[in-house]
PDB file of N, CA and C in Angstrom:
ATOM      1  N   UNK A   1      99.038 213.724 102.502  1.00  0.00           N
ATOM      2  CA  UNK A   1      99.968 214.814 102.621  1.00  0.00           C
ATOM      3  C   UNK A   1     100.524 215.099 101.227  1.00  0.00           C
ATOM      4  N   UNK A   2     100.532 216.718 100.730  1.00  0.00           N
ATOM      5  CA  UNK A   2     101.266 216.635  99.643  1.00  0.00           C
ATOM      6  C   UNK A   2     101.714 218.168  99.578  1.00  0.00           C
ATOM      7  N   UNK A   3     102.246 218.561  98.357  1.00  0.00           N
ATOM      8  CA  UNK A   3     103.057 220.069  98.425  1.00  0.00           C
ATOM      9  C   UNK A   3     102.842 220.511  96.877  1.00  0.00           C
ATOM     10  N   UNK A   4     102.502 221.429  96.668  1.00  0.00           N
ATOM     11  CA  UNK A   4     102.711 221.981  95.419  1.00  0.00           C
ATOM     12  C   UNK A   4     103.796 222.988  95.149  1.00  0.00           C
ATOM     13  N   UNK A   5     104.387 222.171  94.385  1.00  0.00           N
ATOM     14  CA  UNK A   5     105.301 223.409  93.650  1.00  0.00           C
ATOM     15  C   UNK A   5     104.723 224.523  92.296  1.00  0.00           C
ATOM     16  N   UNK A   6     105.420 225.828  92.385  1.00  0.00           N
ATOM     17  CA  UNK A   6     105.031 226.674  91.369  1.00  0.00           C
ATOM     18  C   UNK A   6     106.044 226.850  90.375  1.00  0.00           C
ATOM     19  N   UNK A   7     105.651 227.020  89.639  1.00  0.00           N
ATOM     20  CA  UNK A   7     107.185 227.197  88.116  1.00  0.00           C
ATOM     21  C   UNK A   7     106.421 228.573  87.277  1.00  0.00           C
ATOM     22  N   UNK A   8     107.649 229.044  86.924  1.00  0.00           N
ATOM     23  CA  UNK A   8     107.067 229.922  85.635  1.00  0.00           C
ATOM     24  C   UNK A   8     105.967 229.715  84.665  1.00  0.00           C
ATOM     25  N   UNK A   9     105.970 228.041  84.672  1.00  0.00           N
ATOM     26  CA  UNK A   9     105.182 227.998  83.314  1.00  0.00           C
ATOM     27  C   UNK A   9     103.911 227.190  83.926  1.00  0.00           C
ATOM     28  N   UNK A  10     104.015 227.038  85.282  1.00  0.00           N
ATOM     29  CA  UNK A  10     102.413 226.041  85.688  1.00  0.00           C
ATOM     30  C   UNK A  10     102.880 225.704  87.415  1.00  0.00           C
ATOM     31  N   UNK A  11     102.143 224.715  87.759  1.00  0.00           N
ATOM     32  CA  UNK A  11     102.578 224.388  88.887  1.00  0.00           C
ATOM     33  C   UNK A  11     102.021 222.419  88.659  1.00  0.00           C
ATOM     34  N   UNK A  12     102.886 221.937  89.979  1.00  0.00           N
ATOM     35  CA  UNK A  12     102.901 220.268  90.099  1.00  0.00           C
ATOM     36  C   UNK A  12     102.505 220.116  91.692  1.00  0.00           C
ATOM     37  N   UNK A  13     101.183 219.202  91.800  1.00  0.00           N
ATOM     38  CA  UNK A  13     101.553 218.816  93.263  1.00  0.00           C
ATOM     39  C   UNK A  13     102.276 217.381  93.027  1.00  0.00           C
ATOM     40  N   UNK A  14     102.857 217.246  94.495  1.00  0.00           N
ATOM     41  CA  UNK A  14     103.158 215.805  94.301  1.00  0.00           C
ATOM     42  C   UNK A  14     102.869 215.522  96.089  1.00  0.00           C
ATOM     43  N   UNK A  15     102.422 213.859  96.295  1.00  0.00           N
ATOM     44  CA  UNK A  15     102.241 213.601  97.285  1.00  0.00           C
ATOM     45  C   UNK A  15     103.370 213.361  97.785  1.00  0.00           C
ATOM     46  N   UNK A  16     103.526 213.444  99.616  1.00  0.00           N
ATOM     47  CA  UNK A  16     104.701 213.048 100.027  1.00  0.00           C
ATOM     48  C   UNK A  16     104.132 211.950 101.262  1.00  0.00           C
ATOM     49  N   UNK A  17     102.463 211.304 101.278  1.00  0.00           N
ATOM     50  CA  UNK A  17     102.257 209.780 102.010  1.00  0.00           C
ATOM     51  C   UNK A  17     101.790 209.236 100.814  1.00  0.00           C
ATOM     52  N   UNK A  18     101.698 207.945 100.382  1.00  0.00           N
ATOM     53  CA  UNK A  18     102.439 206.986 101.197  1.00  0.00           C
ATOM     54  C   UNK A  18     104.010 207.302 100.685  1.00  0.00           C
ATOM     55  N   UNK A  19     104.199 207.581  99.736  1.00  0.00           N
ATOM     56  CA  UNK A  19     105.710 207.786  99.021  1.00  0.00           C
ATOM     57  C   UNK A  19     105.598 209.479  98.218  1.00  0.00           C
ATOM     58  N   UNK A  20     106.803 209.540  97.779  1.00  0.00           N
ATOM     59  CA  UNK A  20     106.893 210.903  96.868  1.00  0.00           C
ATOM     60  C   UNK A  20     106.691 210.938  95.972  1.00  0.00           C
ATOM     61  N   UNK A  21     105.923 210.954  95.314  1.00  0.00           N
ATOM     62  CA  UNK A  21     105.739 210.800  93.574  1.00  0.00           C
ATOM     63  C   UNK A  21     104.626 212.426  93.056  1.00  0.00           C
ATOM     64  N   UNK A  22     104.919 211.899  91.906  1.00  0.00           N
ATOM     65  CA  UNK A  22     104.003 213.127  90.872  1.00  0.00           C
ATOM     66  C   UNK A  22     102.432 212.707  91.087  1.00  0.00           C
ATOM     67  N   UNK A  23     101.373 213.446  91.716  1.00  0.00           N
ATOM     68  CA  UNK A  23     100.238 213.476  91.593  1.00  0.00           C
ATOM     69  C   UNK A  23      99.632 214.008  90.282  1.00  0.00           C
ATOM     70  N   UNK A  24     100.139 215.353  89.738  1.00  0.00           N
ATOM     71  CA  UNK A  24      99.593 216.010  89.421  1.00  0.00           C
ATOM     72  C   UNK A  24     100.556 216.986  88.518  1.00  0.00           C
ATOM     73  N   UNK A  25     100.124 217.141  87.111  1.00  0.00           N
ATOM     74  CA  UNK A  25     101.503 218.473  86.616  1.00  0.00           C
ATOM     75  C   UNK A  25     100.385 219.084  85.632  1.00  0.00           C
ATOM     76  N   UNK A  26     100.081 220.172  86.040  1.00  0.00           N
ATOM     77  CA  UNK A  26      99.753 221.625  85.517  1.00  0.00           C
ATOM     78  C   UNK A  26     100.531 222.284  84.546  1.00  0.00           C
ATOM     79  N   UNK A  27     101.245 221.831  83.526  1.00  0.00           N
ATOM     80  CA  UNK A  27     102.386 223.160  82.533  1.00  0.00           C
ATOM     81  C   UNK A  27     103.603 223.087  82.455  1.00  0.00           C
ATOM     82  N   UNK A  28     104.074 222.381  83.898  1.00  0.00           N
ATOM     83  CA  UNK A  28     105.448 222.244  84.138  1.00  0.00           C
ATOM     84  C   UNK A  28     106.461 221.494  82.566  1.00  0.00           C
ATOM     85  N   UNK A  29     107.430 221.806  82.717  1.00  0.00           N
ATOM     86  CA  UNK A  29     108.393 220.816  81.390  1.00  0.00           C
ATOM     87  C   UNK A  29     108.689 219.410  82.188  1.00  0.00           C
ATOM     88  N   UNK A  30     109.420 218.702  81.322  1.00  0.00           N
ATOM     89  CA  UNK A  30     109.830 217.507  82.385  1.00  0.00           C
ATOM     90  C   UNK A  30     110.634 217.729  83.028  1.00  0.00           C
ATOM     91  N   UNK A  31     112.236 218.642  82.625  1.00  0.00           N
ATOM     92  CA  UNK A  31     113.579 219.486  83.294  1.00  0.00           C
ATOM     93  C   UNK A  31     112.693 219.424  84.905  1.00  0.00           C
ATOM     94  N   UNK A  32     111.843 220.494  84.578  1.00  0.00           N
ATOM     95  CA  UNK A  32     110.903 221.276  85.612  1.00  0.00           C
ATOM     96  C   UNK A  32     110.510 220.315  86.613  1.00  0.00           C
ATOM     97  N   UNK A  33     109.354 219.444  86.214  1.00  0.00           N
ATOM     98  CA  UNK A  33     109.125 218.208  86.878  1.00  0.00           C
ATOM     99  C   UNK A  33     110.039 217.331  87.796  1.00  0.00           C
ATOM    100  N   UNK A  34     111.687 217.150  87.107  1.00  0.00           N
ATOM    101  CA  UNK A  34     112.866 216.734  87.391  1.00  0.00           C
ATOM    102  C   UNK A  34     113.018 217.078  88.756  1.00  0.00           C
ATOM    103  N   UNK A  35     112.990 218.381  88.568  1.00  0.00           N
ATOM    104  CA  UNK A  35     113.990 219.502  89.506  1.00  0.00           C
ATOM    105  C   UNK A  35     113.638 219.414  90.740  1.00  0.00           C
ATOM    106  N   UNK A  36     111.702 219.793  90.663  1.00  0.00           N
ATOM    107  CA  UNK A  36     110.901 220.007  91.866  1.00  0.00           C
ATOM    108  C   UNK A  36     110.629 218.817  92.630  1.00  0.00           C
ATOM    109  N   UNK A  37     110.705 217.521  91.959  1.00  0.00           N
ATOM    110  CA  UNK A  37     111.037 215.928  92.570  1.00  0.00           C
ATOM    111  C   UNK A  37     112.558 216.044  93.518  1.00  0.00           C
ATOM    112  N   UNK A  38     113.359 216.610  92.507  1.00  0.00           N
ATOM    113  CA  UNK A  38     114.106 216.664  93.476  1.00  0.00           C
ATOM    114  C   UNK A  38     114.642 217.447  94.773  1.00  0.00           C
ATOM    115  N   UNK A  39     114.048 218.258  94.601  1.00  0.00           N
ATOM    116  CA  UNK A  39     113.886 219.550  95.794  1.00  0.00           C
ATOM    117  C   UNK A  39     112.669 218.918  96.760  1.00  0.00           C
ATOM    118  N   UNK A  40     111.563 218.380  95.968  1.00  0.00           N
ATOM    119  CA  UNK A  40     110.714 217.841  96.965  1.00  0.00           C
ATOM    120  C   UNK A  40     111.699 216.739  97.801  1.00  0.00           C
ATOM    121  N   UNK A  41     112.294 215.799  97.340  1.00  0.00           N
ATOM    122  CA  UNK A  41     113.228 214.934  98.132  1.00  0.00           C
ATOM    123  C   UNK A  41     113.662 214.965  99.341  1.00  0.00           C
ATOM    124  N   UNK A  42     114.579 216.487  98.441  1.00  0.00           N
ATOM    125  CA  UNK A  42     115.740 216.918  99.533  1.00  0.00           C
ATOM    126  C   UNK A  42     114.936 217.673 100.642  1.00  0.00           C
ATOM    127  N   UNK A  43     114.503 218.233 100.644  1.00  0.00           N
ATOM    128  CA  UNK A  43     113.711 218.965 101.591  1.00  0.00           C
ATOM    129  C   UNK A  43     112.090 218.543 102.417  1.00  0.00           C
ATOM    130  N   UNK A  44     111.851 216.870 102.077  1.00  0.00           N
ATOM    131  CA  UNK A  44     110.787 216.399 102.845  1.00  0.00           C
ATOM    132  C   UNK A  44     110.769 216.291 103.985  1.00  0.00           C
ATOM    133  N   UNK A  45     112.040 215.856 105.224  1.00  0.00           N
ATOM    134  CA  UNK A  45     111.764 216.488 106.810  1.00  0.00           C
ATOM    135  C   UNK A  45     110.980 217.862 106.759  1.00  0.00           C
ATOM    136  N   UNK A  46     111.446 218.666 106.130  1.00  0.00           N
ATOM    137  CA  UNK A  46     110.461 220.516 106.307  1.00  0.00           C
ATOM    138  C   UNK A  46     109.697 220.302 106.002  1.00  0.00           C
ATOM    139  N   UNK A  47     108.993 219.875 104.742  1.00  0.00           N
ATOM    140  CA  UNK A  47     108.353 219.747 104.699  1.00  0.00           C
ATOM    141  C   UNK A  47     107.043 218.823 105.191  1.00  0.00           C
ATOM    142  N   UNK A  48     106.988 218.023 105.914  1.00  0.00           N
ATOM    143  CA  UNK A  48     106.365 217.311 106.670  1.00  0.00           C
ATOM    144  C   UNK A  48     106.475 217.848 107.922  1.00  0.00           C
ATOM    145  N   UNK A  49     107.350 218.435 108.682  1.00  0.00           N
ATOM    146  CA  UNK A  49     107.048 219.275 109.902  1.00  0.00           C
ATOM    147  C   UNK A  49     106.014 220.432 109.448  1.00  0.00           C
ATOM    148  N   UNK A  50     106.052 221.023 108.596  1.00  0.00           N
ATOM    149  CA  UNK A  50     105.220 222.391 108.009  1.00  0.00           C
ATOM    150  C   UNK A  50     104.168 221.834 107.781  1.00  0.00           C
ATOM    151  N   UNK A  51     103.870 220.577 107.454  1.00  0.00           N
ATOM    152  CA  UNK A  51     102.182 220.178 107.330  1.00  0.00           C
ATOM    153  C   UNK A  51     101.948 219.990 108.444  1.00  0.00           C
ATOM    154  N   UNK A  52     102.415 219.339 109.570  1.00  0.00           N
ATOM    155  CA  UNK A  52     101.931 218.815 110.583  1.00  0.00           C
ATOM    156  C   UNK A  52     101.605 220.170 111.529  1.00  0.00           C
ATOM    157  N   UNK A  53     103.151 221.019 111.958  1.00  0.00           N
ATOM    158  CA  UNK A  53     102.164 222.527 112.358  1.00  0.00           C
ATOM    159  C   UNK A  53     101.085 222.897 111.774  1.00  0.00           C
ATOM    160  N   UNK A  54     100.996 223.043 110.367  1.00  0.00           N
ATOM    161  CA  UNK A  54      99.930 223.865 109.609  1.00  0.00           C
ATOM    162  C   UNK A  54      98.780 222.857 110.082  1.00  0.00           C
ATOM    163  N   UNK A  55      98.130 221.404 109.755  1.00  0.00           N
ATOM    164  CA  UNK A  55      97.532 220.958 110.051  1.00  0.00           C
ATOM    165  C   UNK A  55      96.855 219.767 111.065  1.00  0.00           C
ATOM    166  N   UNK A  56      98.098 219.877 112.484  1.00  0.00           N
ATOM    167  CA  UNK A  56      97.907 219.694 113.220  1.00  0.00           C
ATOM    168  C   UNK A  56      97.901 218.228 113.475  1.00  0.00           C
ATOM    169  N   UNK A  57      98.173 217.498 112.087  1.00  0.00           N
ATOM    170  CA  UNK A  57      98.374 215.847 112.185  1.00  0.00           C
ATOM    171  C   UNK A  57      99.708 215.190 112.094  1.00  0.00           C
TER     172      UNK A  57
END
């Protein structure tokens, strides 16, 4: 399971099984990187309901 975020300057996925971490950073700054870790955080219940509708697991 994972989520990509988009930024002005690139985009980051990061996985959210087994844990939340940075997979992946495309352009992003570190600020940037910071931010979207932490928005990924705060917002992982939604996001894990939205994978599971979208893909059914």
């Amino acid at each position: 399971m994972h989520v990509r975020v988009m930024g002005p300057n690139g985009e980051a996925k990061y996985w959210i099984e087994p844990t939340i971490g940075l997979a992946r950073n495309f352009g992003l700054t570190p600020a940037e990187i910071t931010e979207a870790l932490r928005l990924v955080q705060e917002h992982e219940d939604e996001i894990r309901r939205a994978w599971q509708r979208h893909f059914g697991s």
